[in-house]
Protein backbone atom coordinates (compact mmCIF):
# COMPACT_ATOMS: atom_id res chain seq x y z
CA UNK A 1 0.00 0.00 0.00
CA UNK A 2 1.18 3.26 -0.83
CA UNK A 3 1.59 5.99 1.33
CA UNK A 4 -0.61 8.66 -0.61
CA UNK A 5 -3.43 5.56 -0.30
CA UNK A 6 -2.15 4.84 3.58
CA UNK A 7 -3.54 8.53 3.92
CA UNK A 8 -6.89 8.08 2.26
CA UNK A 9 -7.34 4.76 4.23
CA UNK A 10 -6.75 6.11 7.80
CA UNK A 11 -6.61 9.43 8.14
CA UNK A 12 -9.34 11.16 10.33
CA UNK A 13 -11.82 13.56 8.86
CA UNK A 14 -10.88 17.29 8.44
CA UNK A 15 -12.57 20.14 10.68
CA UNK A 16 -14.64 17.43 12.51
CA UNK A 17 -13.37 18.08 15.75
CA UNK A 18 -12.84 20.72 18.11
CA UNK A 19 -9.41 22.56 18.90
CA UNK A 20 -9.92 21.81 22.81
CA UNK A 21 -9.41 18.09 22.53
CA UNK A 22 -7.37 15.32 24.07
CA UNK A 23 -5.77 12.01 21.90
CA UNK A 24 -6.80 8.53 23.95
CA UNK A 25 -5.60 5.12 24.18
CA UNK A 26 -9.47 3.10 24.03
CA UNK A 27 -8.04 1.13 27.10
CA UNK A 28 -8.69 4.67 29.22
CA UNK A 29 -11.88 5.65 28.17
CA UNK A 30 -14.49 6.62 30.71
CA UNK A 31 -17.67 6.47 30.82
CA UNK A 32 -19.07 10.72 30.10
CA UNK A 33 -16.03 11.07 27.62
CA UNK A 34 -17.48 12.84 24.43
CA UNK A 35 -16.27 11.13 21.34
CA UNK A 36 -14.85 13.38 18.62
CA UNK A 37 -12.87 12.05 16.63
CA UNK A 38 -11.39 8.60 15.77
CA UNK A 39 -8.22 6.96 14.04
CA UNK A 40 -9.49 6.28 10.82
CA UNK A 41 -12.47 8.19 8.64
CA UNK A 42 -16.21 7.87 10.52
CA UNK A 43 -16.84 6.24 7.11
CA UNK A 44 -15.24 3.01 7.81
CA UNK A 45 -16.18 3.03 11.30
CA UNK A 46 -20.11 1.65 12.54
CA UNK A 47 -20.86 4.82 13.88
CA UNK A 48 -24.02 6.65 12.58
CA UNK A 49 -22.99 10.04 14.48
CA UNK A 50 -19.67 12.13 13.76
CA UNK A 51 -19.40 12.61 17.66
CA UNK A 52 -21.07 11.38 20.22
CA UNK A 53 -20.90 10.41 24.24
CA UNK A 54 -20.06 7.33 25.72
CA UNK A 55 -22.77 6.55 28.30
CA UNK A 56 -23.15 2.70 28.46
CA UNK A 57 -20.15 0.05 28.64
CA UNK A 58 -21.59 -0.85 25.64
CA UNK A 59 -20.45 2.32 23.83
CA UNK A 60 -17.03 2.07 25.07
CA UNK A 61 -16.75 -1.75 23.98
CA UNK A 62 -17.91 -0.19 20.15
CA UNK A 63 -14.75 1.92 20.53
CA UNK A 64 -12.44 -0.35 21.68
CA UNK A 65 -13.67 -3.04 19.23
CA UNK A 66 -13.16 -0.20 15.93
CA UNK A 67 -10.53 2.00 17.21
CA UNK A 68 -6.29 2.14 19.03
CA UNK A 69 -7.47 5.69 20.05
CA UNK A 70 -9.53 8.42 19.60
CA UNK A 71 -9.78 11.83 20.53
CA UNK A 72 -12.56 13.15 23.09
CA UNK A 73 -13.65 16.83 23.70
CA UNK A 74 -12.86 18.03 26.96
CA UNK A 75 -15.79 20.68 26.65
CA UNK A 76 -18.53 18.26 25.88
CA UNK A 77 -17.23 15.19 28.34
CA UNK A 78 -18.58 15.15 32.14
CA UNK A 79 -15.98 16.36 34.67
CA UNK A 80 -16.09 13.15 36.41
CA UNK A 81 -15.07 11.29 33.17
CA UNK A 82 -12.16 13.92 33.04
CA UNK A 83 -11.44 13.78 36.15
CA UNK A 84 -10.75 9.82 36.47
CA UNK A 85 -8.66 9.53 32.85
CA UNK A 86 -5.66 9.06 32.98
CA UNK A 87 -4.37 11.78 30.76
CA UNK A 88 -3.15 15.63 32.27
CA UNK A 89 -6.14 18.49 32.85
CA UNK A 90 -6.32 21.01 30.28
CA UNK A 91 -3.00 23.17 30.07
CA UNK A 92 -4.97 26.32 31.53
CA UNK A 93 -5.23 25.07 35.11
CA UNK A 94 -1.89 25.98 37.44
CA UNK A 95 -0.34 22.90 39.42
CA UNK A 96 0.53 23.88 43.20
CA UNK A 97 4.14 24.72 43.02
CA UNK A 98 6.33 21.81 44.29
CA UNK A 99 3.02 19.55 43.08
CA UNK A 100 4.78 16.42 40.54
CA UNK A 101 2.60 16.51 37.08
CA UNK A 102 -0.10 13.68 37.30
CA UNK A 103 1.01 10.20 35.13
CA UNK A 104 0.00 10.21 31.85
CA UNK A 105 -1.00 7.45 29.88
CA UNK A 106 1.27 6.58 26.86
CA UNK A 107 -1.97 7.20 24.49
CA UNK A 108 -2.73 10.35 25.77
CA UNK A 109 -1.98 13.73 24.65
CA UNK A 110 -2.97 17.36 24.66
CA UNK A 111 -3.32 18.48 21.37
CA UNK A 112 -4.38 22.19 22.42
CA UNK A 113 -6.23 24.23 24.48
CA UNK A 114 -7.99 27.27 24.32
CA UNK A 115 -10.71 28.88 27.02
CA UNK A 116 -13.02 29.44 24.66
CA UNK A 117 -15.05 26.28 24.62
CA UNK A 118 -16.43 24.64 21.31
CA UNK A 119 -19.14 26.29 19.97
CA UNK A 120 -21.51 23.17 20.93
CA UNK A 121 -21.17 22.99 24.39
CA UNK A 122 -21.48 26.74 23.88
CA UNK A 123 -24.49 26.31 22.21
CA UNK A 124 -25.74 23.62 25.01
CA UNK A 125 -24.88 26.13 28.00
CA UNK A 126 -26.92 29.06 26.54
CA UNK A 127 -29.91 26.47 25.79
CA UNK A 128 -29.79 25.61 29.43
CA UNK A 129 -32.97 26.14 31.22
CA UNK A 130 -34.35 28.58 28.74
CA UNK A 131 -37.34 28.78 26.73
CA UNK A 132 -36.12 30.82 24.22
CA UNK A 133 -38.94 30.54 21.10
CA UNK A 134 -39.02 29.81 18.52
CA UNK A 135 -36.75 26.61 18.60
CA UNK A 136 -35.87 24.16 15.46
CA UNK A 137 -39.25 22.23 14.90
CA UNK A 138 -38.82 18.74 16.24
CA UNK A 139 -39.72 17.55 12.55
CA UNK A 140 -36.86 18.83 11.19
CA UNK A 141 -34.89 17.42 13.91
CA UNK A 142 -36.50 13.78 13.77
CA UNK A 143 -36.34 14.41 9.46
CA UNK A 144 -32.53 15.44 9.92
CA UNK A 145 -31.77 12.39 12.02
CA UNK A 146 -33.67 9.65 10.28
CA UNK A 147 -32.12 10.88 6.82
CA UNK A 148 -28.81 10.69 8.55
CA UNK A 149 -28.80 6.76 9.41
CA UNK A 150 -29.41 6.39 5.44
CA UNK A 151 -26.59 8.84 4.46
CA UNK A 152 -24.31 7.53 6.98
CA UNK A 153 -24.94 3.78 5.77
CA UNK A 154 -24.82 4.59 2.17
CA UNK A 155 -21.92 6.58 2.47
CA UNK A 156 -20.13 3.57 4.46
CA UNK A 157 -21.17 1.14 1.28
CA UNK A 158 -20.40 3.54 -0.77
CA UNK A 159 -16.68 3.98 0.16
CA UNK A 160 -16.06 0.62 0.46
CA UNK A 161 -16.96 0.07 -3.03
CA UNK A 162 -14.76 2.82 -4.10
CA UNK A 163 -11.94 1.80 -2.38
CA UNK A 164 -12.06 -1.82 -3.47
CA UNK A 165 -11.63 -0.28 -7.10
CA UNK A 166 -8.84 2.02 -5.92
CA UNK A 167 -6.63 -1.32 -4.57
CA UNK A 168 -7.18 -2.92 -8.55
CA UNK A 169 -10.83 -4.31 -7.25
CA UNK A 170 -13.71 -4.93 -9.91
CA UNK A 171 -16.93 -2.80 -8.91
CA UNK A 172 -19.28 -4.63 -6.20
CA UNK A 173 -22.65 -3.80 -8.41
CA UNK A 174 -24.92 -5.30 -5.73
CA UNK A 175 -23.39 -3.23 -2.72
CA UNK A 176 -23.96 0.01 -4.79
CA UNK A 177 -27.52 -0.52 -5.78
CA UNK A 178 -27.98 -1.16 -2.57
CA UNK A 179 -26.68 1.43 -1.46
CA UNK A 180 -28.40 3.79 -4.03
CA UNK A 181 -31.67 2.03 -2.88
CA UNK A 182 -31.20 3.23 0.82
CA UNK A 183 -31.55 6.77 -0.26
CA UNK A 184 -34.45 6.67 -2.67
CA UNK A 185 -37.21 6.82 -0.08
CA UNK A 186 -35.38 9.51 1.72
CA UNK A 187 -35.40 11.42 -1.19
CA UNK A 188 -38.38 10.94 -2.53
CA UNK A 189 -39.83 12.00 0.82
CA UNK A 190 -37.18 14.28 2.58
CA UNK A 191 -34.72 15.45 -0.32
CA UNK A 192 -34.07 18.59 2.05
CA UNK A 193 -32.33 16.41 4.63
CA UNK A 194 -30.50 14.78 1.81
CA UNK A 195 -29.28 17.97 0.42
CA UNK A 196 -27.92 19.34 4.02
CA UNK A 197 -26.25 16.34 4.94
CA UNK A 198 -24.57 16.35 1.50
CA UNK A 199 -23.06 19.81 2.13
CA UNK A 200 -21.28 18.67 5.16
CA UNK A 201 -18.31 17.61 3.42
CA UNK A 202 -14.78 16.67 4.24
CA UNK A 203 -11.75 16.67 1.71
CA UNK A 204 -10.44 13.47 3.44
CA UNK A 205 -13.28 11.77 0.68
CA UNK A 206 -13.92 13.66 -1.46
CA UNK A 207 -14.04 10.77 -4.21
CA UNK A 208 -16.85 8.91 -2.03
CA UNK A 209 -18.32 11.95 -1.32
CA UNK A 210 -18.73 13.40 -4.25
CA UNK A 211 -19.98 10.41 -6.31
CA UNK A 212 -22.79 10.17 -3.19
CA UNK A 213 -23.82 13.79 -3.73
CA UNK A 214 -23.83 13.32 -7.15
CA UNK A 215 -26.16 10.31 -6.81
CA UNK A 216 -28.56 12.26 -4.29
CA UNK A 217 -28.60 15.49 -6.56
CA UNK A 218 -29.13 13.71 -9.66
CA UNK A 219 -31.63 11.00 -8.32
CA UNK A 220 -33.65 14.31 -6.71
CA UNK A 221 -33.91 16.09 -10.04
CA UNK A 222 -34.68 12.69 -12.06
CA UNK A 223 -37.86 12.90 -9.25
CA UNK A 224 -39.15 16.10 -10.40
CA UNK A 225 -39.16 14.85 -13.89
CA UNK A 226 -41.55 12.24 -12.64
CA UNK A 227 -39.57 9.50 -13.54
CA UNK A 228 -40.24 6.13 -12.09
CA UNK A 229 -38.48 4.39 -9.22
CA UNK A 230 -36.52 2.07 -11.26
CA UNK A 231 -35.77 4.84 -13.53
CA UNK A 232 -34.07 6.39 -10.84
CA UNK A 233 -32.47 3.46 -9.78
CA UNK A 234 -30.70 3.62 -12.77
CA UNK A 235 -29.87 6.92 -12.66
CA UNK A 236 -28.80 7.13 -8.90
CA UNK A 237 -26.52 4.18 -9.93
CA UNK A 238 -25.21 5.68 -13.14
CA UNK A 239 -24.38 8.83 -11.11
CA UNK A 240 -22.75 6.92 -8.21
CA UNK A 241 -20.12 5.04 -10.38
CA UNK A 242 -19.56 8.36 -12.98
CA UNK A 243 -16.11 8.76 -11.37
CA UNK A 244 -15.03 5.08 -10.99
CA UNK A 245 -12.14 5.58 -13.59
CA UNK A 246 -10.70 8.11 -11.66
CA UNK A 247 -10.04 6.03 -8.73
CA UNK A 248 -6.81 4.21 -11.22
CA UNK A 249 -5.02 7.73 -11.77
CA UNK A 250 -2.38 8.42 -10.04
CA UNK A 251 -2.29 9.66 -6.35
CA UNK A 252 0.19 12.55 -6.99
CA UNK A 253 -1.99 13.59 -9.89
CA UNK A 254 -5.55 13.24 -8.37
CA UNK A 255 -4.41 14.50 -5.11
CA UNK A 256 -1.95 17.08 -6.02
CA UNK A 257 -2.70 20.75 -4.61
CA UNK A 258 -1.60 22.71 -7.65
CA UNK A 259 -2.75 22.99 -11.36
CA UNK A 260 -2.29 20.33 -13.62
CA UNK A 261 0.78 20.16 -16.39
CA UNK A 262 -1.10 19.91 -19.61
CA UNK A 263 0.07 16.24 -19.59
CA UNK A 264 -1.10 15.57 -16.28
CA UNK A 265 -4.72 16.94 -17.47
CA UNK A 266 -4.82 14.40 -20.47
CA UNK A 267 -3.83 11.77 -17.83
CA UNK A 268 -6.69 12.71 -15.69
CA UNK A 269 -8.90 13.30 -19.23
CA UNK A 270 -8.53 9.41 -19.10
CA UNK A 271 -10.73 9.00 -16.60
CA UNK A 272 -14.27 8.33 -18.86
CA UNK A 273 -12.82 5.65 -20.82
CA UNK A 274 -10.73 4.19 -17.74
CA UNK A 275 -14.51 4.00 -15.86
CA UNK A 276 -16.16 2.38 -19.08
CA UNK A 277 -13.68 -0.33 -18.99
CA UNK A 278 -13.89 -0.93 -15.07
CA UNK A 279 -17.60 -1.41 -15.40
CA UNK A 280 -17.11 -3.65 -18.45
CA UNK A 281 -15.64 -6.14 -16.61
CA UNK A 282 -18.29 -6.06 -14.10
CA UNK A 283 -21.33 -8.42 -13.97
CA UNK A 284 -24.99 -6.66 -13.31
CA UNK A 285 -23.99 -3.43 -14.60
CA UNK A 286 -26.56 -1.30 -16.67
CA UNK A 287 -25.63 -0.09 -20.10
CA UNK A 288 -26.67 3.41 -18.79
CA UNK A 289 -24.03 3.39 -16.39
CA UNK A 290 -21.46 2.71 -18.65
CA UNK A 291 -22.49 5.68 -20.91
CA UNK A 292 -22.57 7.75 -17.77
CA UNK A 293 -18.85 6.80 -16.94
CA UNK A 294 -17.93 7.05 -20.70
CA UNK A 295 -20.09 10.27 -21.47
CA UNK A 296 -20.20 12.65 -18.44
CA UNK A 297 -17.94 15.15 -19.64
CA UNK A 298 -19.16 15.47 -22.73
CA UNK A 299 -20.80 18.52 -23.62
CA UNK A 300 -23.64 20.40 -26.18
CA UNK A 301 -21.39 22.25 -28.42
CA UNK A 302 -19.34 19.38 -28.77
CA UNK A 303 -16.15 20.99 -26.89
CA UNK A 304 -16.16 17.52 -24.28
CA UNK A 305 -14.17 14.86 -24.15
CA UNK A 306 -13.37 11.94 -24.78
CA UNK A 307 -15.22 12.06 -27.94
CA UNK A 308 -16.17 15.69 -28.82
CA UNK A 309 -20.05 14.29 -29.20
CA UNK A 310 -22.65 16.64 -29.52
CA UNK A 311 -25.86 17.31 -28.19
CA UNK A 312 -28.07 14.80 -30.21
CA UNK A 313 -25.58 11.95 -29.05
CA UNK A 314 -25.69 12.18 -25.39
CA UNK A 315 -27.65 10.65 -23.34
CA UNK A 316 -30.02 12.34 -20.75
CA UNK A 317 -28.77 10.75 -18.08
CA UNK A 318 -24.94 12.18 -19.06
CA UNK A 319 -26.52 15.65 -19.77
CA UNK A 320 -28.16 15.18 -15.68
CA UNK A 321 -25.10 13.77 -14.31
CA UNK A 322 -23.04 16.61 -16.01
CA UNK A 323 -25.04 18.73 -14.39
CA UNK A 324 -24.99 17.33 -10.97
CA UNK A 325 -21.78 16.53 -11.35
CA UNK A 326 -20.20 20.53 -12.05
CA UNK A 327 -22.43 21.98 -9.47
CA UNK A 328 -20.90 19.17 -6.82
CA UNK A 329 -17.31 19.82 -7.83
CA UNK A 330 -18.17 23.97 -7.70
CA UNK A 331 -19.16 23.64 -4.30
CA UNK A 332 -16.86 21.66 -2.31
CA UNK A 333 -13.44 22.23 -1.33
CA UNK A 334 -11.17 20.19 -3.36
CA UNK A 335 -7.40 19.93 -3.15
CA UNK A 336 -6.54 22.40 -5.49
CA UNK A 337 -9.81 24.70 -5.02
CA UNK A 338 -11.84 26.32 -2.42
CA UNK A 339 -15.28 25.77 -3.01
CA UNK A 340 -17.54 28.28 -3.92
CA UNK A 341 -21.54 28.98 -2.77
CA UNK A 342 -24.61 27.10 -4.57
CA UNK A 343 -25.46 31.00 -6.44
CA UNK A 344 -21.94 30.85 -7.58
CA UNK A 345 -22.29 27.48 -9.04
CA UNK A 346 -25.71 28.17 -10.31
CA UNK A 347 -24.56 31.42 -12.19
CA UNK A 348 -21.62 29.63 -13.67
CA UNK A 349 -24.64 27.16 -15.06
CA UNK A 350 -27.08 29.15 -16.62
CA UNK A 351 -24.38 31.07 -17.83
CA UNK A 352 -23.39 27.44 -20.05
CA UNK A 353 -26.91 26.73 -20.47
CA UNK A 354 -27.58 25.78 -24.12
CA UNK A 355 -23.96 25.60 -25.15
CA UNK A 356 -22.38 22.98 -22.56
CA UNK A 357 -25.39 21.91 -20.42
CA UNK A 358 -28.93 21.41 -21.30
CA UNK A 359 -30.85 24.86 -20.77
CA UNK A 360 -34.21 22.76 -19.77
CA UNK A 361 -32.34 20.43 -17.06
CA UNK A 362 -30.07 23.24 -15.22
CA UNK A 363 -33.39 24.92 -14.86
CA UNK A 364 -35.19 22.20 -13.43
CA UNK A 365 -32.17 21.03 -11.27
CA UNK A 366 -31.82 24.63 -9.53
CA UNK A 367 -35.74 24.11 -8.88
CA UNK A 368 -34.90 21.35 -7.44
CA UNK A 369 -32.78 21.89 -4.92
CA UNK A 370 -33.78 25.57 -4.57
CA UNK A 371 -31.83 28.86 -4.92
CA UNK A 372 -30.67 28.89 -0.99
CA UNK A 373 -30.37 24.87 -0.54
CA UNK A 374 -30.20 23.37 2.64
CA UNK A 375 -26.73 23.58 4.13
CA UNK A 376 -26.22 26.90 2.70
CA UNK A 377 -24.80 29.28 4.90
CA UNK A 378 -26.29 32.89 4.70
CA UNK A 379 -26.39 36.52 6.27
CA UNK A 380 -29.86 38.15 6.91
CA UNK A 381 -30.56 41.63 6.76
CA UNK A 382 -30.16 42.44 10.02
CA UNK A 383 -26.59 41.21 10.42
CA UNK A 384 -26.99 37.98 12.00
CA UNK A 385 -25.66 34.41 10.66
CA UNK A 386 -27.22 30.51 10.28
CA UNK A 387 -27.49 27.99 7.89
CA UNK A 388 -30.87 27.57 5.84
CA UNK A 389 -32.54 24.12 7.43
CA UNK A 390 -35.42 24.15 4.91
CA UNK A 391 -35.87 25.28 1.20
CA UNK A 392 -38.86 26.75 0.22
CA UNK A 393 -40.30 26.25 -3.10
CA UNK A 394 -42.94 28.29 -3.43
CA UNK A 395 -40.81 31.17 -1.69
CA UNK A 396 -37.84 30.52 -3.38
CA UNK A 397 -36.04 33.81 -1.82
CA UNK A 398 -37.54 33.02 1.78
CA UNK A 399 -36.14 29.36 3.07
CA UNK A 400 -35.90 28.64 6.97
CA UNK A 401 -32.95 29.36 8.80
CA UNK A 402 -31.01 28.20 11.89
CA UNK A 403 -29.60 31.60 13.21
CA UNK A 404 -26.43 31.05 15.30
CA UNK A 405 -24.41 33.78 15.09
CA UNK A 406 -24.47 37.75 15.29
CA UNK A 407 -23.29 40.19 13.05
CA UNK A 408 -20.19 40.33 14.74
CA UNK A 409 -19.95 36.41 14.65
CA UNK A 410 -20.75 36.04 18.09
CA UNK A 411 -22.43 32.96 19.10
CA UNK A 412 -25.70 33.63 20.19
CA UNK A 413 -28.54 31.24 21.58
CA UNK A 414 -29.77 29.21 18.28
CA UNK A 415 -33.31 30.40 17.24
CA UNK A 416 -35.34 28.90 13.94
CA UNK A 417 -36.67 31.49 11.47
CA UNK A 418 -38.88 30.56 8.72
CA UNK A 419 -38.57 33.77 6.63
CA UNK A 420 -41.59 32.76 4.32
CA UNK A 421 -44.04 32.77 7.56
CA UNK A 422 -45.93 36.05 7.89
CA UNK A 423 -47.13 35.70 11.02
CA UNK A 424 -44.09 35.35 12.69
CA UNK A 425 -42.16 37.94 14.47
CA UNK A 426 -38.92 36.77 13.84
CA UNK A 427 -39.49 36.45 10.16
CA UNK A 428 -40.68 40.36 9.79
CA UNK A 429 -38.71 42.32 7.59
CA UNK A 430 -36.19 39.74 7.36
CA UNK A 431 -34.77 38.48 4.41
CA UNK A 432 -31.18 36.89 3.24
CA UNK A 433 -28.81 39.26 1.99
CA UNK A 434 -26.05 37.39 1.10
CA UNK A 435 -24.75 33.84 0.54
CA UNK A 436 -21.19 32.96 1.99
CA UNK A 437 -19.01 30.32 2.69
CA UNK A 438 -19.30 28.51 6.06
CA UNK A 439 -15.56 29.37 6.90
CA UNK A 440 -16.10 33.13 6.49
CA UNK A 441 -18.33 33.35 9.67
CA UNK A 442 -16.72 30.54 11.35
CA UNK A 443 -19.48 28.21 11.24
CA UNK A 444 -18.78 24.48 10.82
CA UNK A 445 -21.87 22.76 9.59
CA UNK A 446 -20.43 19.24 11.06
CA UNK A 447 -22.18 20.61 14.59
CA UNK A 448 -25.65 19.69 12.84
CA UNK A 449 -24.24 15.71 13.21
CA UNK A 450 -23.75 15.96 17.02
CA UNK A 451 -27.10 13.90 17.95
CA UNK A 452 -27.58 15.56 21.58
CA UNK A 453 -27.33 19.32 20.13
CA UNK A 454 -30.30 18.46 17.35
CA UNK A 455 -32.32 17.58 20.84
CA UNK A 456 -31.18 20.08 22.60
CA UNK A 457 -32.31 22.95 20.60
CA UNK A 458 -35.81 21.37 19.36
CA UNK A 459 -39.07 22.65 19.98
């Protein structure tokens, strides 16, 4: 195994933890420790939550059982947890003078410290006691968390069928329809759930995670166009395995930070024909999937490759996955590019509409998804900061949002806004003035996994 693929195989998830947080052997975990982080991606662990507490022996047994160590959050774990690890106090408490250090454990280790504690157990402290209205409704919450067990599952299968075909592995066809079949009836039913756990992402897997937002995106504008369950079986599979072939370029080239050589771009142009022949050897595998590998970067005018075909000859499931497909890879943070907001990648679009994509299917996909999806982080009018929970279709302009932040990027108690609702106080003369990235008001959308926070600030 290489060491470029050692690092896609183990290393933990960016940004998924907080910076006041302590490394653990599993042998010295404690019953009240708060999970954050493990050894290895949360997608190859059994773990439905990105985070979560350990309150039963059997909890701790799941850890010891996946993990060598992990890291917990010293804000979010119980004092009494703390106080019987063994592993030193955070850095900010003074030792008596002439007082020996405590014995450390050889797992342990202080990574950092700061005061300021994480902006959940913030969150959980200000939501103490009050009844601050009005508060996330408890459908979103039970929608968000139901929705979650299917995109954590999927995205499991999902990355182990990837990385089977990274190692020199044939496709496991069976593993990713199922896996495409998990996430139908969520999206049939809950696509907005869908849509905000797909913005959470992580560059760690981006591979996985793109070809699963791909799948969900694609599969939730194939459902406006009424097509039929199996039909989107089809396409939700087509659109999972578009990027198989780029799982057999190299490491240094699909990982490096900079631009490509011109050389290294016709390397990576490989990719369609690379996927084609992967799923050729595969049994089970639908001939539209194989036009998807072969034929997603194809475009109208005829300026795609590998082929140059032109509008007549591609398929509509390339043209959707295209779609999907550019608006993913716009809005996510890739090695070599910061990702940009869902109006960004929507402008970019429309602006291609009729000469690269089809001019009838952008337009339907940003109906789809709406023009402030879930996920997306926004600034209202009067300064303050969240992330839009709901879409609203009808409203397009007015979604719900989950304010957490003032305009100086304070946190502030959490408080739900549905800014289509005209009887609501906090909705009057509010509206969304801008759409930024998550980083720019330091909010980290991961918090919306942490299981006890959903509760804790439902109506």
């Amino acid at each position: 195994m290489s060491q470029s693929a050692q690092g896609i195989a183990r290393k933990p998830d960016v940004g998924t933890s907080p910076a006041n947080k302590m490394k653990l052997s599993v042998t010295d975990l404690k019953l009240g420790m708060y999970v954050c982080e493990l050894d290895r991606s949360w997608l190859e662990s059994p773990f439905a939550f990105q985070g979560f507490p350990l309150r039963t022996e059997a909890d701790v047994a799941a850890v010891r059982r996946t993990c060598a160590y992990v890291y917990i959050d010293l804000d979010l774990s119980t004092p009494h947890a703390l106080g019987g690890a063994a592993a030193p106090p955070p850095a900010a408490r003074a030792r008596p003078q002439g007082k020996p250090a405590p014995e450390t454990s050889a797992g342990a280790e202080v990574i950092s410290y700061r005061p300021k504690p994480s902006p959940v157990a913030w969150f959980r402290r200000a939501l103490a006691g009050t009844k601050a209205e009005p508060r996330l409704p408890a459908e979103i919450v039970h929608s968000l968390e139901v929705a979650q067990r299917s995109f954590d599952t999927t995205a499991r299968m999902v990355y182990g069928v990837l990385e089977e075909v990274r190692w020199g592995g044939g496709v496991d066809v069976s593993a990713a329809k199922e896996s495409v079949s998990s996430c139908i009836e969520q999206i049939t039913h809950n696509p907005d759930a869908m849509l905000l756990l797909g913005s959470i992402r992580s560059k760690d897997v981006y591979t996985a995670q793109h070809s699963l937002n791909c799948s969900i995106q694609a599969m939730i504008l194939g459902h406006r166009l009424g097509m039929s369950r199996i039909t989107l079986k089809d396409l939700g599979l087509s659109a999972l395995l578009h990027d198989v072939g780029k799982l057999r370029a190299p490491p240094e080239i699909l990982n490096k930070p900079g631009r490509l050589t011109p050389d290294e771009y016709r390397i990576m142009q490989r990719h369609p024909e690379q996927g084609r022949d992967i799923l050729l050897a595969c049994d089970g595998i639908s001939r539209s999937a194989l036009d998807v590998a072969y034929c997603h970067h194809e475009r109208l005018d005829g300026s795609g490759y590998p082929r140059g075909l032109t509008d007549p000859e591609i398929s509509q499931f390339a043209k959707i996955v295209a779609v999907a497909d550019t608006y993913d890879a716009i809005t996510s943070d890739r090695t070599y590019d910061q990702g940009r907001t869902s109006i960004e990648a929507v402008k970019i679009l429309r602006a291609a509409s009729g000469n690269l994509y089809d001019a009838h299917l952008v337009s339907e996909f940003v109906e789809a998804i709406g023009i402030f999806p879930p996920g997306s982080t926004v600034q209202l009018n009067n300064g303050q900061y969240g992330i839009v929970v709901r879409s609203n279709l009808a409203y397009e302009f007015r979604p719900a949002v989950l304010v957490l932040k003032d305009a100086r990027q304070e946190n502030i108690t959490p408080y739900y806004v549905d800014l289509s609702d005209v009887t609501s106080k906090a909705a009057t003369g509010r509206q969304i003035a801008r759409m930024l990235r998550p980083e720019e008001c330091g909010i980290d959308l991961r918090f919306l996994r942490d299981q006890e926070f959903l509760h804790a600030i439902a109506g």
